[in-house]
N, C-alpha and C. Protein backbone atom coordinates (compact mmCIF):
# COMPACT_ATOMS: atom_id res chain seq x y z
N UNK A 1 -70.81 -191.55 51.66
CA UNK A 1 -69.42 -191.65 51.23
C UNK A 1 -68.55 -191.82 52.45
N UNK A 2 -67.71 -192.60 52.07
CA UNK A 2 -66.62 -192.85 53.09
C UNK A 2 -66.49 -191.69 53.67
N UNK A 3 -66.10 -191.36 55.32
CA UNK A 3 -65.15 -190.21 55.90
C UNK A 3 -63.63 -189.87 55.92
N UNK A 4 -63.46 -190.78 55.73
CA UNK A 4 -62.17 -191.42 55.94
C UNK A 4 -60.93 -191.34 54.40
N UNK A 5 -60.15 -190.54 54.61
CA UNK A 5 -59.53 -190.30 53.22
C UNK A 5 -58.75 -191.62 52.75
N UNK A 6 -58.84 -192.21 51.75
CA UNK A 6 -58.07 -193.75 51.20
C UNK A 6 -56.80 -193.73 51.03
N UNK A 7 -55.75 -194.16 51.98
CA UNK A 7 -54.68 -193.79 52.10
C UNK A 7 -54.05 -194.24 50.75
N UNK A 8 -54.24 -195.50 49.99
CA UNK A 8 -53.97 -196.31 49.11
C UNK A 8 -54.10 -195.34 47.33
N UNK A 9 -54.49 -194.09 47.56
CA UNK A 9 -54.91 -193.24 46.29
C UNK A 9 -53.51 -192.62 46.39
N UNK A 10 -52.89 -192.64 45.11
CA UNK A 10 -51.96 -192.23 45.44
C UNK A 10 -52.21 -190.71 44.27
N UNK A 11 -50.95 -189.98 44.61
CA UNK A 11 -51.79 -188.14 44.27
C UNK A 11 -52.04 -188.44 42.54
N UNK A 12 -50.70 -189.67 42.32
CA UNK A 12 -51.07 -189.21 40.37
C UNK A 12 -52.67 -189.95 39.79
N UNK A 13 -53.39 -191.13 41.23
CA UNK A 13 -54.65 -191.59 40.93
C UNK A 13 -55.77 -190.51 41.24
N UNK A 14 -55.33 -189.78 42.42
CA UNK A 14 -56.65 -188.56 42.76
C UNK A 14 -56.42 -187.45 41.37
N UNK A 15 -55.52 -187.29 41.09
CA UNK A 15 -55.46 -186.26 39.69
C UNK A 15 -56.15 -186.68 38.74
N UNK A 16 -55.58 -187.73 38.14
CA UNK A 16 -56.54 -188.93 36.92
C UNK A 16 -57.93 -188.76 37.22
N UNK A 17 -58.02 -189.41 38.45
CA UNK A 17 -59.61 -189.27 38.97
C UNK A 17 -60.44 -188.10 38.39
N UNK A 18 -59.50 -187.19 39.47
CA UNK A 18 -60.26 -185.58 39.11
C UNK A 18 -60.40 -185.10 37.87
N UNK A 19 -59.56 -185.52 37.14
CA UNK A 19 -59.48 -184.70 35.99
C UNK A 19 -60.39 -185.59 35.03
N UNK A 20 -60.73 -186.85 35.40
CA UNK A 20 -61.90 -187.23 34.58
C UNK A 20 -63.28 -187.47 35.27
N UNK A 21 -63.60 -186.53 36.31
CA UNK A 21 -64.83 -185.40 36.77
C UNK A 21 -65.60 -187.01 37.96
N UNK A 22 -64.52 -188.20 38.68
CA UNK A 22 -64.62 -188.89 39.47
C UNK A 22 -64.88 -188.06 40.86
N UNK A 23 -65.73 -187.96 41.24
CA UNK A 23 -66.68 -187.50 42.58
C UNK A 23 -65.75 -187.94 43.30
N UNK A 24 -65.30 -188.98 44.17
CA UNK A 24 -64.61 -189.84 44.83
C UNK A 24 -63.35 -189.33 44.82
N UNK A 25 -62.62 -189.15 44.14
CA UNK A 25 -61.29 -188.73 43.74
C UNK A 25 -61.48 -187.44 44.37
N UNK A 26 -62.42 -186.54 43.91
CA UNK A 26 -62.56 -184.80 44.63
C UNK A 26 -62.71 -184.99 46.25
N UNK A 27 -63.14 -185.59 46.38
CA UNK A 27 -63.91 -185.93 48.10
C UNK A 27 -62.44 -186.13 48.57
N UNK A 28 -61.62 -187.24 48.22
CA UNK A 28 -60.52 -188.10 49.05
C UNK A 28 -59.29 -186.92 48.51
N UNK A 29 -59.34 -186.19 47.56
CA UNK A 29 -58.16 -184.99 47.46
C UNK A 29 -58.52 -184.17 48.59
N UNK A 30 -59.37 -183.46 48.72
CA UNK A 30 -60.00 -182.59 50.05
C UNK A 30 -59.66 -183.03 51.20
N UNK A 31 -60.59 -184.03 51.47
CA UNK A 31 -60.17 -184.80 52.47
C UNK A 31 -58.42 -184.82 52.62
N UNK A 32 -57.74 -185.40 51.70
CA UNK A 32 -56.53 -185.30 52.23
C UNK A 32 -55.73 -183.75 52.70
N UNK A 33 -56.38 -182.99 51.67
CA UNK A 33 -55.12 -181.94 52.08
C UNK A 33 -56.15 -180.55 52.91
N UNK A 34 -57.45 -180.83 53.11
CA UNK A 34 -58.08 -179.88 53.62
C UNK A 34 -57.38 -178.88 54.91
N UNK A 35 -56.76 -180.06 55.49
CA UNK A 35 -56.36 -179.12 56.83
C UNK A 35 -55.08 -178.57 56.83
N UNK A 36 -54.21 -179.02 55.43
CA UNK A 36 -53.06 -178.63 55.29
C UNK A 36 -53.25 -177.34 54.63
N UNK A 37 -54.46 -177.20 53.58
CA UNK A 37 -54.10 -175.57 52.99
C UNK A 37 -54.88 -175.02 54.40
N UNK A 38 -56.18 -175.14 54.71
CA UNK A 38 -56.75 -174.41 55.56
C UNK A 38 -55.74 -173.90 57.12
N UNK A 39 -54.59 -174.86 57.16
CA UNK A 39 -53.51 -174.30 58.27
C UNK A 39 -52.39 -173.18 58.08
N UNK A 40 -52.25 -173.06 56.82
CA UNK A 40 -51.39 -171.96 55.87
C UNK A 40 -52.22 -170.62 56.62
N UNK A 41 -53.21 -170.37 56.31
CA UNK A 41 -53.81 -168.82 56.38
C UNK A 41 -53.56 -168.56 58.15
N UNK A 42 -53.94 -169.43 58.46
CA UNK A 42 -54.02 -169.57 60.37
C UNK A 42 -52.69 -168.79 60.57
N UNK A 43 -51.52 -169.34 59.80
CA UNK A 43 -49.98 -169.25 60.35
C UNK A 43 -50.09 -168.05 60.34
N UNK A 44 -50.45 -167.31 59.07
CA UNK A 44 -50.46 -165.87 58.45
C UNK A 44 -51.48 -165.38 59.56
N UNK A 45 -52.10 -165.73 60.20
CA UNK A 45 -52.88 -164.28 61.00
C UNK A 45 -54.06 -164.46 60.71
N UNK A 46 -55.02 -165.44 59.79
CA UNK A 46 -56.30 -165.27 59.35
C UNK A 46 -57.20 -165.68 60.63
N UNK A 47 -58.37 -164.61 60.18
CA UNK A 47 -59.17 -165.16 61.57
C UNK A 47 -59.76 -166.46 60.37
N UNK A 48 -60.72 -167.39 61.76
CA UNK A 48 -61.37 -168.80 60.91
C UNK A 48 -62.24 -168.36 59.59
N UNK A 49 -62.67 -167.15 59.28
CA UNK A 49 -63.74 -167.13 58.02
C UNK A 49 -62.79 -166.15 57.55
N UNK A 50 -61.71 -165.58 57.37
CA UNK A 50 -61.03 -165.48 56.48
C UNK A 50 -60.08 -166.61 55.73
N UNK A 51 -59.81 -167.70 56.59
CA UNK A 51 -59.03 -168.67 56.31
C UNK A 51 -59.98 -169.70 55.86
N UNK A 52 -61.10 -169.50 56.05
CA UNK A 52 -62.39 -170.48 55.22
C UNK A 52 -62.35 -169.94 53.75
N UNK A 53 -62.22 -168.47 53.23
CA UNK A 53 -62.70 -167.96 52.25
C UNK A 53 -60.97 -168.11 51.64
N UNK A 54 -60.46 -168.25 52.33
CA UNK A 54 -58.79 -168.62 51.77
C UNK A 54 -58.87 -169.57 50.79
N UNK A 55 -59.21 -170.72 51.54
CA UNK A 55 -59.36 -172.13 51.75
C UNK A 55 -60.39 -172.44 50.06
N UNK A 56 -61.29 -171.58 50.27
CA UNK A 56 -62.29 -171.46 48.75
C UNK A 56 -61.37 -171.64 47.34
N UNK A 57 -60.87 -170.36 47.78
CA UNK A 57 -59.89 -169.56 46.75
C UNK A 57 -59.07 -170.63 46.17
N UNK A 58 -58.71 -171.56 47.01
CA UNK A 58 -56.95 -172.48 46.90
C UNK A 58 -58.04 -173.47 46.09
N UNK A 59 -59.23 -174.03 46.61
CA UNK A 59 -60.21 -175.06 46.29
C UNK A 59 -60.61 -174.74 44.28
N UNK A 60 -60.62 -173.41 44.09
CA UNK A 60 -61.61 -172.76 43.09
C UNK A 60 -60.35 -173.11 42.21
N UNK A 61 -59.10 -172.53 42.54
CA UNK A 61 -57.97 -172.60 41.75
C UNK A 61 -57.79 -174.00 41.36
N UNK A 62 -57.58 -175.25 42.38
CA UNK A 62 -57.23 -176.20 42.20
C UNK A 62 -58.52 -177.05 40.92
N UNK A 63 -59.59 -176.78 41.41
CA UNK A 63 -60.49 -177.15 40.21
C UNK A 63 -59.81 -176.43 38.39
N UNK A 64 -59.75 -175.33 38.71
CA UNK A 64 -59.47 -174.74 37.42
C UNK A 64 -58.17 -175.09 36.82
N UNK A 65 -57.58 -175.46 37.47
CA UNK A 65 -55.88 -175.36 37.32
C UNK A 65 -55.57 -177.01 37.01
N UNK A 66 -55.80 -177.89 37.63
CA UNK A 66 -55.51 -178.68 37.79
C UNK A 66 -55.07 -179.77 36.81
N UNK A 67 -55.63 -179.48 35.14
CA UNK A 67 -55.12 -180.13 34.58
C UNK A 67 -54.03 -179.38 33.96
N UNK A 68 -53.27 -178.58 34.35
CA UNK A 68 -52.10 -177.72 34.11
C UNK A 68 -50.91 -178.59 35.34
N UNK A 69 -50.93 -179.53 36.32
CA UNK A 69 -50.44 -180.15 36.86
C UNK A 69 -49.65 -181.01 36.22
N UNK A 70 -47.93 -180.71 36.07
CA UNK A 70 -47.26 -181.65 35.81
C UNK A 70 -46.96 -182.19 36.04
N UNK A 71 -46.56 -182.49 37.29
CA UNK A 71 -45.90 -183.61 38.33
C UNK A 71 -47.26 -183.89 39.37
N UNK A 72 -48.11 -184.68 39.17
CA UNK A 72 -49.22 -184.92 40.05
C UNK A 72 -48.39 -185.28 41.51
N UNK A 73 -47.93 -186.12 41.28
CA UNK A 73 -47.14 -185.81 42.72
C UNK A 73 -46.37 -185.35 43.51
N UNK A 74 -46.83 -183.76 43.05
CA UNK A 74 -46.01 -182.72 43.20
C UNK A 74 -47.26 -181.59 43.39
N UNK A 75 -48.94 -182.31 44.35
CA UNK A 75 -49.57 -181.77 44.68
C UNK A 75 -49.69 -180.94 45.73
N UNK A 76 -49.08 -181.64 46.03
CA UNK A 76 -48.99 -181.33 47.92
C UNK A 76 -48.17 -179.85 47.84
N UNK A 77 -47.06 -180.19 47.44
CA UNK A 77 -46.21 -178.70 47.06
C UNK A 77 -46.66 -177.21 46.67
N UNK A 78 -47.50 -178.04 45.37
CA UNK A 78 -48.16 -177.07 45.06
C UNK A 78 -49.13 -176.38 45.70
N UNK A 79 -50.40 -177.02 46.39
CA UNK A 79 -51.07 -176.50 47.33
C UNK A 79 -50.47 -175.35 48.31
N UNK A 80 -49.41 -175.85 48.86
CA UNK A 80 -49.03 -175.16 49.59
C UNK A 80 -48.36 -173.67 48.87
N UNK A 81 -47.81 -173.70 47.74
CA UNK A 81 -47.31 -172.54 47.22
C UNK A 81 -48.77 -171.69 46.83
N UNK A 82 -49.45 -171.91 46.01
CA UNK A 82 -50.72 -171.65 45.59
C UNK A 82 -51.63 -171.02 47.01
N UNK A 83 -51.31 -171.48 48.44
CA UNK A 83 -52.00 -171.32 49.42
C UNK A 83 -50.88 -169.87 50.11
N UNK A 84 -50.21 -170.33 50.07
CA UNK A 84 -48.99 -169.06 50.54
C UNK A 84 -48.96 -168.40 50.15
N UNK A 85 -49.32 -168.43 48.65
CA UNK A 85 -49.31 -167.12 47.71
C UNK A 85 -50.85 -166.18 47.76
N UNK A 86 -51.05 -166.74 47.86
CA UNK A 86 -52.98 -166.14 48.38
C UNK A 86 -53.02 -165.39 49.57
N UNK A 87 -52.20 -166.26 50.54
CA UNK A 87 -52.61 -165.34 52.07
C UNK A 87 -51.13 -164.23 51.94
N UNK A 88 -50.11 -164.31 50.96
CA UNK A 88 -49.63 -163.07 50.61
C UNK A 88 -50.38 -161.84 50.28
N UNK A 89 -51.22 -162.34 49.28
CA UNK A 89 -51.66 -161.01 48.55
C UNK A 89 -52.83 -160.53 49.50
N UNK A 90 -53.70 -161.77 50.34
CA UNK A 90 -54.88 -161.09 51.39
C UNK A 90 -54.47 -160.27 52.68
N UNK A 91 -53.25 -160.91 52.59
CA UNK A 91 -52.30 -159.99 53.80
C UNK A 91 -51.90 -158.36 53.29
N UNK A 92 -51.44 -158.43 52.45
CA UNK A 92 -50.89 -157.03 51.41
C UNK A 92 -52.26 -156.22 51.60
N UNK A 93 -53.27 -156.71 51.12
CA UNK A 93 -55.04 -156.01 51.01
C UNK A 93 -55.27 -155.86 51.90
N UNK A 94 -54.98 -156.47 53.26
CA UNK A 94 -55.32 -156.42 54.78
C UNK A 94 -54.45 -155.32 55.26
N UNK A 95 -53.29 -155.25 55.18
CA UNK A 95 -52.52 -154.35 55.47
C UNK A 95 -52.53 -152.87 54.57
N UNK A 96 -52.92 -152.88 53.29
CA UNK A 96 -53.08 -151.79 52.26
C UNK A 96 -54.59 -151.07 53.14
N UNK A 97 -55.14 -151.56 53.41
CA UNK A 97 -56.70 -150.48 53.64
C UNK A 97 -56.41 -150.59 55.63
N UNK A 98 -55.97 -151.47 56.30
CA UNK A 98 -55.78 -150.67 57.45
C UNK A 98 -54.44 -149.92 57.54
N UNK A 99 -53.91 -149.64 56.61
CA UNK A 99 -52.56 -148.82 56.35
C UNK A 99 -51.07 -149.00 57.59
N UNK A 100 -51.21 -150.39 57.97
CA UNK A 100 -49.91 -150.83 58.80
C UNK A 100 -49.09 -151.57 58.12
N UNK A 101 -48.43 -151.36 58.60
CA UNK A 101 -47.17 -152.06 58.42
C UNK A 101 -46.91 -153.93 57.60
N UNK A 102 -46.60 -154.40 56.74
CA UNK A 102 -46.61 -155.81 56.38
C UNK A 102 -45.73 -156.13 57.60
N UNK A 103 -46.05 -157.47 58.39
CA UNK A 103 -45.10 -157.83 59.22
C UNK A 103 -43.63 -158.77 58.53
N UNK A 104 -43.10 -159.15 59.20
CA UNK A 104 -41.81 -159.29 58.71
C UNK A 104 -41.69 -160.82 58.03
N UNK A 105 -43.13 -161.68 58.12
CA UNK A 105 -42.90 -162.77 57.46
C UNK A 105 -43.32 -162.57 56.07
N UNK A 106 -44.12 -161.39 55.88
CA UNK A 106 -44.74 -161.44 54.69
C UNK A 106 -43.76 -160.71 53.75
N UNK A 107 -43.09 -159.50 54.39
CA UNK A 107 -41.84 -158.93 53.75
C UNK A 107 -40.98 -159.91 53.19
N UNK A 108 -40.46 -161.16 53.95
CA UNK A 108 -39.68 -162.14 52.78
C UNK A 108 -40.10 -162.56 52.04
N UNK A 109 -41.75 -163.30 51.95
CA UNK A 109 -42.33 -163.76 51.12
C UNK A 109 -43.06 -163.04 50.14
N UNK A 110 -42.93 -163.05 48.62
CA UNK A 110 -43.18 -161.75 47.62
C UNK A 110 -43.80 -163.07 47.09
N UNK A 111 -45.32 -162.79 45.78
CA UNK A 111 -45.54 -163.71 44.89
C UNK A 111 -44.27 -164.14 44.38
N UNK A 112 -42.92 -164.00 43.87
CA UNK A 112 -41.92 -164.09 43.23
C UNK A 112 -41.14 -165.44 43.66
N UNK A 113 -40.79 -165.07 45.10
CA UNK A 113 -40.17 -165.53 45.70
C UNK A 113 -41.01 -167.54 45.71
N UNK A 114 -39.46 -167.86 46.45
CA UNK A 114 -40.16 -169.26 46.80
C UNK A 114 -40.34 -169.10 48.11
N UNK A 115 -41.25 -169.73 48.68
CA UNK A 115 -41.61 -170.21 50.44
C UNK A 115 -40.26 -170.49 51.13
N UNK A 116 -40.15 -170.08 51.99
CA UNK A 116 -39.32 -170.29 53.23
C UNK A 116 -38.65 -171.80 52.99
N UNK A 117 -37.60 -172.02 52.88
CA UNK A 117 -37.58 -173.41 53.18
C UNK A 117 -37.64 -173.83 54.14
N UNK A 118 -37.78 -173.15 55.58
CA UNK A 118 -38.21 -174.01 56.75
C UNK A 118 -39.67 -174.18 56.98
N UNK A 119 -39.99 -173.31 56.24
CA UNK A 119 -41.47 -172.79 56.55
C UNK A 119 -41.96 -174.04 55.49
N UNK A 120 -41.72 -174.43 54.34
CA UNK A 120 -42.08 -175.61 53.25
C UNK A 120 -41.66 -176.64 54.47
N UNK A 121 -41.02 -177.22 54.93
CA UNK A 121 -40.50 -178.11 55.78
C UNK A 121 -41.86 -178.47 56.65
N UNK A 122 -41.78 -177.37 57.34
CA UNK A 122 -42.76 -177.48 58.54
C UNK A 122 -44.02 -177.71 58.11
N UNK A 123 -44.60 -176.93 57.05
CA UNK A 123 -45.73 -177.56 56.47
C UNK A 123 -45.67 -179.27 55.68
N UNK A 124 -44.75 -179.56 55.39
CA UNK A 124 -44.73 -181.07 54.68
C UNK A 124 -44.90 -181.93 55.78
N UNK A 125 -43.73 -181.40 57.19
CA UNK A 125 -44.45 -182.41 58.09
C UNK A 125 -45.18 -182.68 58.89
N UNK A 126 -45.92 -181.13 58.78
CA UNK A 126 -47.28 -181.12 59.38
C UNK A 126 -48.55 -182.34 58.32
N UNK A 127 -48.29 -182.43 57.62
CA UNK A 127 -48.80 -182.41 56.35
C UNK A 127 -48.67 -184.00 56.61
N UNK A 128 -47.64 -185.03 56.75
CA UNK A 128 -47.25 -186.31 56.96
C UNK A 128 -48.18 -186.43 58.39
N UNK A 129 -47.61 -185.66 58.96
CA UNK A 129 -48.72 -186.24 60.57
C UNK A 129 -49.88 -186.34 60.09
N UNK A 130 -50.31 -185.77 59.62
CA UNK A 130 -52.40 -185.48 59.45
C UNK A 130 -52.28 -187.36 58.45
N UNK A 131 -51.40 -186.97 57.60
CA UNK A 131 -51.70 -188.24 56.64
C UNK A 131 -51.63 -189.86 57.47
N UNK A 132 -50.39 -189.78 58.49
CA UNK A 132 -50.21 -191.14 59.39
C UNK A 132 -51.20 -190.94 60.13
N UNK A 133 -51.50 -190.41 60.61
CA UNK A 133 -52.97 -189.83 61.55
C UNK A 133 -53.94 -191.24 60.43
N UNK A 134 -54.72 -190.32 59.89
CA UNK A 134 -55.58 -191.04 59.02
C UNK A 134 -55.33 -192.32 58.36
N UNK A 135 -54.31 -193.04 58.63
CA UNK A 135 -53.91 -194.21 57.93
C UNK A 135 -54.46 -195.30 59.56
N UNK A 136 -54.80 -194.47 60.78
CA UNK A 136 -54.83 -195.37 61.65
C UNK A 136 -56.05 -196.15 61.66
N UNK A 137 -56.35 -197.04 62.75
CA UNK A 137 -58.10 -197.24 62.70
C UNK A 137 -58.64 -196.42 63.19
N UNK A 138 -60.07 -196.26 63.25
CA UNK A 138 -61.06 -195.17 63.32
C UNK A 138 -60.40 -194.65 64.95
N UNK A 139 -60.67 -195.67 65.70
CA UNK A 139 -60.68 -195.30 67.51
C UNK A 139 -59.34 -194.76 67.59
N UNK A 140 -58.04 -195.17 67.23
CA UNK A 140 -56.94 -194.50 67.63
C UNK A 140 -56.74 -193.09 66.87
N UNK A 141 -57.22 -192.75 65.78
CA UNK A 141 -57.85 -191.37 65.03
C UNK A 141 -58.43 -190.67 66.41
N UNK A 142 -59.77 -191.31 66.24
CA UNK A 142 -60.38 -190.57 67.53
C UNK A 142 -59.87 -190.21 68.87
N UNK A 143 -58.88 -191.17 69.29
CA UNK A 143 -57.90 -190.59 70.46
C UNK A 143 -57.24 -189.50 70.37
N UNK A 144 -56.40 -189.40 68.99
CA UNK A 144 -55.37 -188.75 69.09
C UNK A 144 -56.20 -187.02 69.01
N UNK A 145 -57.56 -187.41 68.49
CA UNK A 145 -57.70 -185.96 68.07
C UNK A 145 -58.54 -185.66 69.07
N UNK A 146 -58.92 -186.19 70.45
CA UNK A 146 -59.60 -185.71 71.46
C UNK A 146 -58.50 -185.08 72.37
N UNK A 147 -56.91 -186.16 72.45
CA UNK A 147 -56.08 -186.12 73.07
C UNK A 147 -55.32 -184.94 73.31
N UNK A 148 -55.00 -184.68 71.72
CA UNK A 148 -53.95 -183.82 71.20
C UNK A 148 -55.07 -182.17 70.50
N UNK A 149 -55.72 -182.87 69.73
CA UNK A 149 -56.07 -181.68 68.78
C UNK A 149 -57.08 -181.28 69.49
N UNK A 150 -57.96 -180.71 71.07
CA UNK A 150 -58.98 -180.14 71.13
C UNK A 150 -58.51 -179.08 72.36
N UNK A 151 -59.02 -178.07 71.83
CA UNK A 151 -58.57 -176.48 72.78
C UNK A 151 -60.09 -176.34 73.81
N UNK A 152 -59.67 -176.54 74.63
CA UNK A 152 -58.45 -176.85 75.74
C UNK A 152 -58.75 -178.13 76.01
N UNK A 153 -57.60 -178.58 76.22
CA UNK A 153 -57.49 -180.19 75.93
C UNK A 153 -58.54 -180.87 77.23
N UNK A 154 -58.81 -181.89 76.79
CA UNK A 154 -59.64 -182.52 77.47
C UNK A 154 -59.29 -183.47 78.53
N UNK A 155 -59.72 -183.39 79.87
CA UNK A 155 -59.13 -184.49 81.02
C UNK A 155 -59.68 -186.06 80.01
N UNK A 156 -58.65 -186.97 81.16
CA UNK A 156 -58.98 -188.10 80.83
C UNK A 156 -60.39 -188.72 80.92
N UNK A 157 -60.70 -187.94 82.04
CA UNK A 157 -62.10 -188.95 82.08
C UNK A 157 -63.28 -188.31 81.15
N UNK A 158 -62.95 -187.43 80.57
CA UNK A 158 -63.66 -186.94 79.35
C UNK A 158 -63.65 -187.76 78.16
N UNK A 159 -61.98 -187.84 78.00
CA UNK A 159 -61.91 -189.03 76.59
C UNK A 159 -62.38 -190.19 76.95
N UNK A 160 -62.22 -190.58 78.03
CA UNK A 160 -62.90 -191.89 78.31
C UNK A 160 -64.40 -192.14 78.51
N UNK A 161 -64.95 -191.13 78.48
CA UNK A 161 -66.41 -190.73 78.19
C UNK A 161 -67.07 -191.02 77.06
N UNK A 162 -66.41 -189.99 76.08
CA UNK A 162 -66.58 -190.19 74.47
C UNK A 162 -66.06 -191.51 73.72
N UNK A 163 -64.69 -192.01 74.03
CA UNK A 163 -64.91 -193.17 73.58
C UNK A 163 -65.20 -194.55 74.35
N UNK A 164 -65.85 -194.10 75.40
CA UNK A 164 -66.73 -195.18 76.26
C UNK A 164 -65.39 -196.49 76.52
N UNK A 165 -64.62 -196.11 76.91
CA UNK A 165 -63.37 -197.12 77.98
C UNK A 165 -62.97 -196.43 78.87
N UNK A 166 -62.75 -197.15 79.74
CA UNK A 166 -61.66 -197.35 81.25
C UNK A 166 -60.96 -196.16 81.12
N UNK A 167 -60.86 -195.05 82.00
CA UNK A 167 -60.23 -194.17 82.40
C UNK A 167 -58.32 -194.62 82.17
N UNK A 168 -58.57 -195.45 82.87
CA UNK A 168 -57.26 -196.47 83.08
C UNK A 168 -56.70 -196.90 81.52
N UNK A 169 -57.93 -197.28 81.12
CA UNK A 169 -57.07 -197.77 79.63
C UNK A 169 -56.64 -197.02 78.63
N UNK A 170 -56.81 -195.77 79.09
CA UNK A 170 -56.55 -194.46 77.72
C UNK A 170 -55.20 -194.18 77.49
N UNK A 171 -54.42 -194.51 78.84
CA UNK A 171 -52.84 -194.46 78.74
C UNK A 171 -52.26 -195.63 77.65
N UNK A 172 -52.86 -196.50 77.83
CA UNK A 172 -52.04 -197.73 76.90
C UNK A 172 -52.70 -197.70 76.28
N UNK A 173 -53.64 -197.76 75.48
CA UNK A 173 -54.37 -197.47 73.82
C UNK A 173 -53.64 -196.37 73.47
N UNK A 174 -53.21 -194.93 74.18
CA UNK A 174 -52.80 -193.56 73.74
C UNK A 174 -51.24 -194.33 73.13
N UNK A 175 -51.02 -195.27 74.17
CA UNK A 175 -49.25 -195.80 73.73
C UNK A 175 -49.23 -196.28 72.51
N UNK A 176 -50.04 -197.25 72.22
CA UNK A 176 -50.02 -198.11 71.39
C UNK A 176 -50.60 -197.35 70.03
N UNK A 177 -51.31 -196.36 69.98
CA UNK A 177 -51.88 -195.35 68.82
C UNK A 177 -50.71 -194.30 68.18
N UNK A 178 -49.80 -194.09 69.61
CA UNK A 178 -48.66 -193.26 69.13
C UNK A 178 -47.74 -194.19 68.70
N UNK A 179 -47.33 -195.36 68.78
CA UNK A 179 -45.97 -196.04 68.34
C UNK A 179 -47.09 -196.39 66.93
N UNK A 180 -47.86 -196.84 66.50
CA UNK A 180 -48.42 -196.92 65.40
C UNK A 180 -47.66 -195.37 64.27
N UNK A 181 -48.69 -194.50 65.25
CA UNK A 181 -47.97 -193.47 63.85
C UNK A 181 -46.37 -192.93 63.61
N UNK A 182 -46.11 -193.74 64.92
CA UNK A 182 -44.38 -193.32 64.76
C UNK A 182 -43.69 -194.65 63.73
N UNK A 183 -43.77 -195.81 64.07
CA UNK A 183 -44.08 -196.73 62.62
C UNK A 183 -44.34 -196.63 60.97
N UNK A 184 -45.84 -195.47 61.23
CA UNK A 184 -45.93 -195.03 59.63
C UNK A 184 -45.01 -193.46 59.65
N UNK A 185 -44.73 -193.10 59.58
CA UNK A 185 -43.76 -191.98 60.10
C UNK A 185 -42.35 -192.37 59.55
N UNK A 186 -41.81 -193.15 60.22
CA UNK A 186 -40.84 -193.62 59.89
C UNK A 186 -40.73 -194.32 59.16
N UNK A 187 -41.90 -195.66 58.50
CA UNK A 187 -41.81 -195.73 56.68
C UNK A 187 -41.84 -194.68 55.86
N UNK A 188 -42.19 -193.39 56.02
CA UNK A 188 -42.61 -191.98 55.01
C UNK A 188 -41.22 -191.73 55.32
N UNK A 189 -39.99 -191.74 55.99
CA UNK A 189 -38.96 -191.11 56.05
C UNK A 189 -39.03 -189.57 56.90
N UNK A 190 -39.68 -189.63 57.78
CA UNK A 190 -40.34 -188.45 58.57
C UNK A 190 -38.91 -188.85 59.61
C-alpha cells in the first residue's frame, strides 16, 4: 500500500470510504491525521506509550463513532476534541492516584468545556503543515523531516548522506522544498 497519504481524498471521501469498510480509506485517514492526534497527548505531558495508548483510544472511538459524523469535514476538529478530551480524563487519573495537583492547563479544560481557542488554532496549523508537508514529492518530504523534524538535528553532511547529494546542494533543494510548502500554505489560507 501506498505510504504516502492521497492528498486528493477529501475528509467527506475518507468517511464514505470508511464507513463502507474501504481498507484504503482507513490507511489514508490515519495516515493523515496520525501525528495530529498522537501530538495532543505529548502537549499534555504524556510519556511516548502513554500517548501511543492515547492514540488507540482516539483510533477505537473513531472506528465506533464514526458513522455518528455529521459534518465529515468537520473531522479534523473532531479528532482533536475527542483527543483533548481523553488526555483530560488520563490526566485527572494521573493526577487522582499520584494525588498532585491538576496543572493549570487542564484546570481550564473540563470534558464540558470547549478547547482553548488558541490551543484549537495551534493544533489546526500544526495540522496544515504535516498536510503541505505530504502534498510534496517524496525527496523534499524527506528533507524537511531529516532537516527540521529529527532530535537532535542532524549536520548537513549527514542529510547529504542519507539522501545521497552534494553537501552544497542541500541549501537550495532545502529553498526550493520550503517555498513549495509556503505556496501550498498559502492556497489553504494558512
Amino acid at each position: 500500500m501506498n505510504s504516502q497519504p492521497s492528498a486528493d481524498w477529501s475528509n467527506t471521501r475518507l468517511v464514505a470510504g470508511c464507513l463502507e469498510g474501504d481498507e484504503r480509506a482507513w490507511y489514508i485517514l490515519l495516515e493523515r491525521y496520525k501525528n495530529l492526534i498522537y501530538s495532543i497527548p505529548l502537549r499534555y505531558g504524556a510519556a511516548p506509550q502513554d500517548a501511543a495508548d492515547l492514540f488507540q483510544a482516539v483510533c477505537l472511538d473513531l472506528y465506533n463513532e464514526l458513522h455518528r459524523l455529521r459534518d465529515p469535514e468537520a473531522l479534523q476538529g473532531w479528532l482533536i476534541r475527542v483527543t483533548a478530551n481523553k488526555c483530560y480524563h488520563w490526566k485527572r487519573r494521573l493526577a487522582a492516584r499520584a494525588t498532585d495537583a491538576i496543572d493549570e492547563t487542564v484546570d481550564r479544560i473540563s470534558s464540558s468545556e470547549q478547547i482553548p481557542p488558541d490551543l484549537m488554532l495551534m493544533l489546526e496549523r500544526e495540522q496544515m503543515v504535516r498536510e503541505a508537508i505530504a502534498q510534496l514529492p517524496p525527496r523534499c518530504q524527506e528533507m524537511i523531516r531529516l532537516l527540521f523534524f529529527e532530535h537532535p538535528p542532524l549536520p548537513y553532511d549527514e542529510v547529504a548522506r542519507r539522501l545521497r547529494l552534494a553537501k552544497g546542494s542541500i541549501g537550495f533543494i532545502r529553498g526550493r522544498c520550503l517555498k513549495r510548502i509556503k505556496k501550498i500554505l498559502e492556497e489553504e489560507g494558512f
